[in-house]
C-alpha atoms as a PDB file:
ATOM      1  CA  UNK A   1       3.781 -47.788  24.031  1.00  0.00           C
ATOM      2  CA  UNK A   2       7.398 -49.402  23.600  1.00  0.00           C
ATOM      3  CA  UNK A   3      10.247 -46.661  22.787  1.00  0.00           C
ATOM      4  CA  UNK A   4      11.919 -47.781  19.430  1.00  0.00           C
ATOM      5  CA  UNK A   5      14.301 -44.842  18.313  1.00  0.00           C
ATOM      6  CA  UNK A   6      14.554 -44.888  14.352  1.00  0.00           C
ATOM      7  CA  UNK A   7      17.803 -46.331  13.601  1.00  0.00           C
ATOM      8  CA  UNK A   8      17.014 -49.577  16.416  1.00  0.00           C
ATOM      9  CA  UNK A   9      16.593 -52.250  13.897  1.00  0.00           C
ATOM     10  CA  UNK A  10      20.036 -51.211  12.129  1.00  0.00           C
ATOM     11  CA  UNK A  11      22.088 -51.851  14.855  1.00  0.00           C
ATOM     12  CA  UNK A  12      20.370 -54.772  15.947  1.00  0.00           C
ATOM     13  CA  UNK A  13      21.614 -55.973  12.494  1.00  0.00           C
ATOM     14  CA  UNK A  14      24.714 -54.573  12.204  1.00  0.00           C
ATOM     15  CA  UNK A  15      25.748 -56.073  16.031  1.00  0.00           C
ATOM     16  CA  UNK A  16      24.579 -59.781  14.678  1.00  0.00           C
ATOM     17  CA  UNK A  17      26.744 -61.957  16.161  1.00  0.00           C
ATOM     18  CA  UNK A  18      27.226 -60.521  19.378  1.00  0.00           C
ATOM     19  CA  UNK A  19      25.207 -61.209  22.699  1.00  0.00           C
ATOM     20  CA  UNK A  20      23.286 -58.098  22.197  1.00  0.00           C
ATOM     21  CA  UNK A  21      20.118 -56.354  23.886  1.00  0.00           C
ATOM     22  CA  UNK A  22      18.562 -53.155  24.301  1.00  0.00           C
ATOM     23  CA  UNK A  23      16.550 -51.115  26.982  1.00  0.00           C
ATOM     24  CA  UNK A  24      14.849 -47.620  27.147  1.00  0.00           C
ATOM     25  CA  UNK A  25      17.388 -45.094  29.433  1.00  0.00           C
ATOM     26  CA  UNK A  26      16.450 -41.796  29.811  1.00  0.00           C
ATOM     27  CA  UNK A  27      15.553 -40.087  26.327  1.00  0.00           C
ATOM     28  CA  UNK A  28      16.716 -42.736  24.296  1.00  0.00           C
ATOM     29  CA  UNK A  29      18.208 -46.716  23.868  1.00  0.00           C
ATOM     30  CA  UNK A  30      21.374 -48.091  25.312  1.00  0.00           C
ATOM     31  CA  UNK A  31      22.650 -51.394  23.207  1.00  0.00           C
ATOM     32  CA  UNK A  32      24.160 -53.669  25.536  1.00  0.00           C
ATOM     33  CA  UNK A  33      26.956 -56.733  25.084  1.00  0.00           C
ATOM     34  CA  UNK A  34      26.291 -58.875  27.797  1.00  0.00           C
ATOM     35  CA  UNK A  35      26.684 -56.400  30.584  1.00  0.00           C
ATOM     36  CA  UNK A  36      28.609 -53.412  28.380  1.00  0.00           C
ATOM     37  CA  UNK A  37      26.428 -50.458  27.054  1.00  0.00           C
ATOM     38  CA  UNK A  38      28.444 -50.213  23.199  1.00  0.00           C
ATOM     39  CA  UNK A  39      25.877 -47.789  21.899  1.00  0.00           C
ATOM     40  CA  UNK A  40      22.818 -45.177  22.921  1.00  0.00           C
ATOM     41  CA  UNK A  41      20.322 -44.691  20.432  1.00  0.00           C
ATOM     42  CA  UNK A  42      18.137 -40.830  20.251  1.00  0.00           C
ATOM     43  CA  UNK A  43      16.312 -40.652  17.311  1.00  0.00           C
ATOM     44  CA  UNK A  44      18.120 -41.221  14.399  1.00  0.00           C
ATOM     45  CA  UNK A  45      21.084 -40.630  16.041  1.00  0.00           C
ATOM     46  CA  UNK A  46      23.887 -43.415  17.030  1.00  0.00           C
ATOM     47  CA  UNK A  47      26.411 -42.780  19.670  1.00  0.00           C
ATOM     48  CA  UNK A  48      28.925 -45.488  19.736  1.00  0.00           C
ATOM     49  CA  UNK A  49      31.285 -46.165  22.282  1.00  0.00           C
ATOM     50  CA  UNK A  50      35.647 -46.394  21.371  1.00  0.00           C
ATOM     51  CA  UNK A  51      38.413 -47.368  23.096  1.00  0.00           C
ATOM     52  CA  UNK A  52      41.117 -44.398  22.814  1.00  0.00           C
ATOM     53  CA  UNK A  53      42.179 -45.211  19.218  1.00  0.00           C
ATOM     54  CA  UNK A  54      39.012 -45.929  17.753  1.00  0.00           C
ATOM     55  CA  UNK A  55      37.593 -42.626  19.436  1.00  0.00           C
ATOM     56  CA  UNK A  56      40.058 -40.166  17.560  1.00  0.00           C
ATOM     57  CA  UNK A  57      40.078 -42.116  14.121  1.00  0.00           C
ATOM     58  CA  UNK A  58      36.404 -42.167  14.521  1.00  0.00           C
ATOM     59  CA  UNK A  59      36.323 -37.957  15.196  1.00  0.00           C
ATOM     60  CA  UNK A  60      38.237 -37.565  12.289  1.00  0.00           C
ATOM     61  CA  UNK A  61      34.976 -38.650  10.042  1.00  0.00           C
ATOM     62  CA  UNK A  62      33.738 -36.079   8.632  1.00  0.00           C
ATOM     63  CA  UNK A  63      30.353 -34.770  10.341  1.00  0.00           C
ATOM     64  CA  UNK A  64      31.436 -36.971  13.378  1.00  0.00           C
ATOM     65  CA  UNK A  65      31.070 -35.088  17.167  1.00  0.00           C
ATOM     66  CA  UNK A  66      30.762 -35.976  20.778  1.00  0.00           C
ATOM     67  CA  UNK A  67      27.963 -37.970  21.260  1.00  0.00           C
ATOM     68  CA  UNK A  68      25.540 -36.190  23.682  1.00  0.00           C
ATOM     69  CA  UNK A  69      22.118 -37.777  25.015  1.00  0.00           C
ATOM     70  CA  UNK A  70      20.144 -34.737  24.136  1.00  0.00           C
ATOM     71  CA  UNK A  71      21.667 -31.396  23.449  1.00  0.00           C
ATOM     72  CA  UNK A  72      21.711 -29.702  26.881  1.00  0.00           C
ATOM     73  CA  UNK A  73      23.364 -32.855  28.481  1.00  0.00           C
ATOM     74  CA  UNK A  74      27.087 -33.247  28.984  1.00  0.00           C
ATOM     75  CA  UNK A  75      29.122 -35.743  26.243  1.00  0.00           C
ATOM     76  CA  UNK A  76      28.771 -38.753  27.178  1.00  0.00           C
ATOM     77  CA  UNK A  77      32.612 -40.184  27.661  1.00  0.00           C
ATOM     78  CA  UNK A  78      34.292 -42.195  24.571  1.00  0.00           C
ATOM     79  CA  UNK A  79      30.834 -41.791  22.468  1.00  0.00           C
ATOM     80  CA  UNK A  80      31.007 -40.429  19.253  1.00  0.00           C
ATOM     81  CA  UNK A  81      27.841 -39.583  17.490  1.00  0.00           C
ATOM     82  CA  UNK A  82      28.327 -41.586  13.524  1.00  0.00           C
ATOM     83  CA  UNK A  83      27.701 -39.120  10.490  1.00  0.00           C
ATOM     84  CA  UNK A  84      24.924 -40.071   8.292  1.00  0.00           C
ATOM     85  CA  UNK A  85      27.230 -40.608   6.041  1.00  0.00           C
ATOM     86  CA  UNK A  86      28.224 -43.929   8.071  1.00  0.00           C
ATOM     87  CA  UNK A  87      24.913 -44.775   9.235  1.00  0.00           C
ATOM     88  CA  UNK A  88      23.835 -45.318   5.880  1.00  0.00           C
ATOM     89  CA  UNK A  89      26.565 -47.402   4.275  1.00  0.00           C
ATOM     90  CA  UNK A  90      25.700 -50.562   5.831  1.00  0.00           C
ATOM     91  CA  UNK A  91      29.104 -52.040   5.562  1.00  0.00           C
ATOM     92  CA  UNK A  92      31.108 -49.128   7.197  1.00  0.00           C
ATOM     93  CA  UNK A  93      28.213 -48.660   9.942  1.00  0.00           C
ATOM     94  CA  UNK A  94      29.018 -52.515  10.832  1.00  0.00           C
ATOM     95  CA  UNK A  95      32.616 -52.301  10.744  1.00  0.00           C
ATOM     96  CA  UNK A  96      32.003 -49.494  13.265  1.00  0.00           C
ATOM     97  CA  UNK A  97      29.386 -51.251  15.439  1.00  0.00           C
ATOM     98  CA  UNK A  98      31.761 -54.334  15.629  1.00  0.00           C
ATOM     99  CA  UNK A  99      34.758 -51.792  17.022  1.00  0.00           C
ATOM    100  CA  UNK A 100      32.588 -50.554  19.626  1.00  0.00           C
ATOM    101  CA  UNK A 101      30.580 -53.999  20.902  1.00  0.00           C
ATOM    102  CA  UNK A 102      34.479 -55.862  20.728  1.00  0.00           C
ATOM    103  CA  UNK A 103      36.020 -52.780  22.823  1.00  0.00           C
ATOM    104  CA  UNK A 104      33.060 -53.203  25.069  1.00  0.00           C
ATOM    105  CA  UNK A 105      33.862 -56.791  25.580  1.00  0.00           C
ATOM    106  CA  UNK A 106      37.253 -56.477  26.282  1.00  0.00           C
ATOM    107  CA  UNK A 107      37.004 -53.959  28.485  1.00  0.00           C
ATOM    108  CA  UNK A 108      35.373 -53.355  32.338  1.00  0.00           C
ATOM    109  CA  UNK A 109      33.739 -50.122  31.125  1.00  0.00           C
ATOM    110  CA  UNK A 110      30.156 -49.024  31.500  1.00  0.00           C
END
């Protein structure tokens, strides 16, 4: 049976434009640009990944936390797990998934 976590076809949306593709890790769904994991998918939860900047404007949303991969695991670094609030206003969520997939590219990160 293939893993597809609940919010999977949103961000394959949202990232439209970008070389994007997904594979199972662990418990959930890292979202790839090119060779960049940008987001991890659990669920119906989104963890995307900031640069510095992005990170602490994106904390400030409310409902916003460290993005964890399930909730005994350490945070995973520079991912923030997106309210609801964001994942379901389609053009916020995008603006945020373009952030994250553009940091990604720019940067050597994985």
């Amino acid at each position: 049976m293939v893993y597809r976590p609940l919010r999977y076809e949103q961000i394959m949306k949202a990232a439209e434009g970008f070389d994007i593709r997904a594979r199972r890790m662990f418990n959930g769904m890292g979202v790839y640009t090119g060779e960049k994991m940008f987001a991890f998918l659990v669920d119906s939860d989104i963890g995307l990944k900031f640069g510095p900047d992005d990170y602490d404007e994106a904390m400030l949303l409310p409902g916003a936390e460290v993005f964890r991969a399930d909730p005994t695991s350490d945070p995973m670094v520079g991912y923030v797990r997106m309210p609801k609030k964001v994942l379901d206003n389609h053009e916020v969520f995008v603006q945020w998934v373009h952030r994250s997939a553009t940091y990604a590219q720019s940067k050597c990160i994985n």
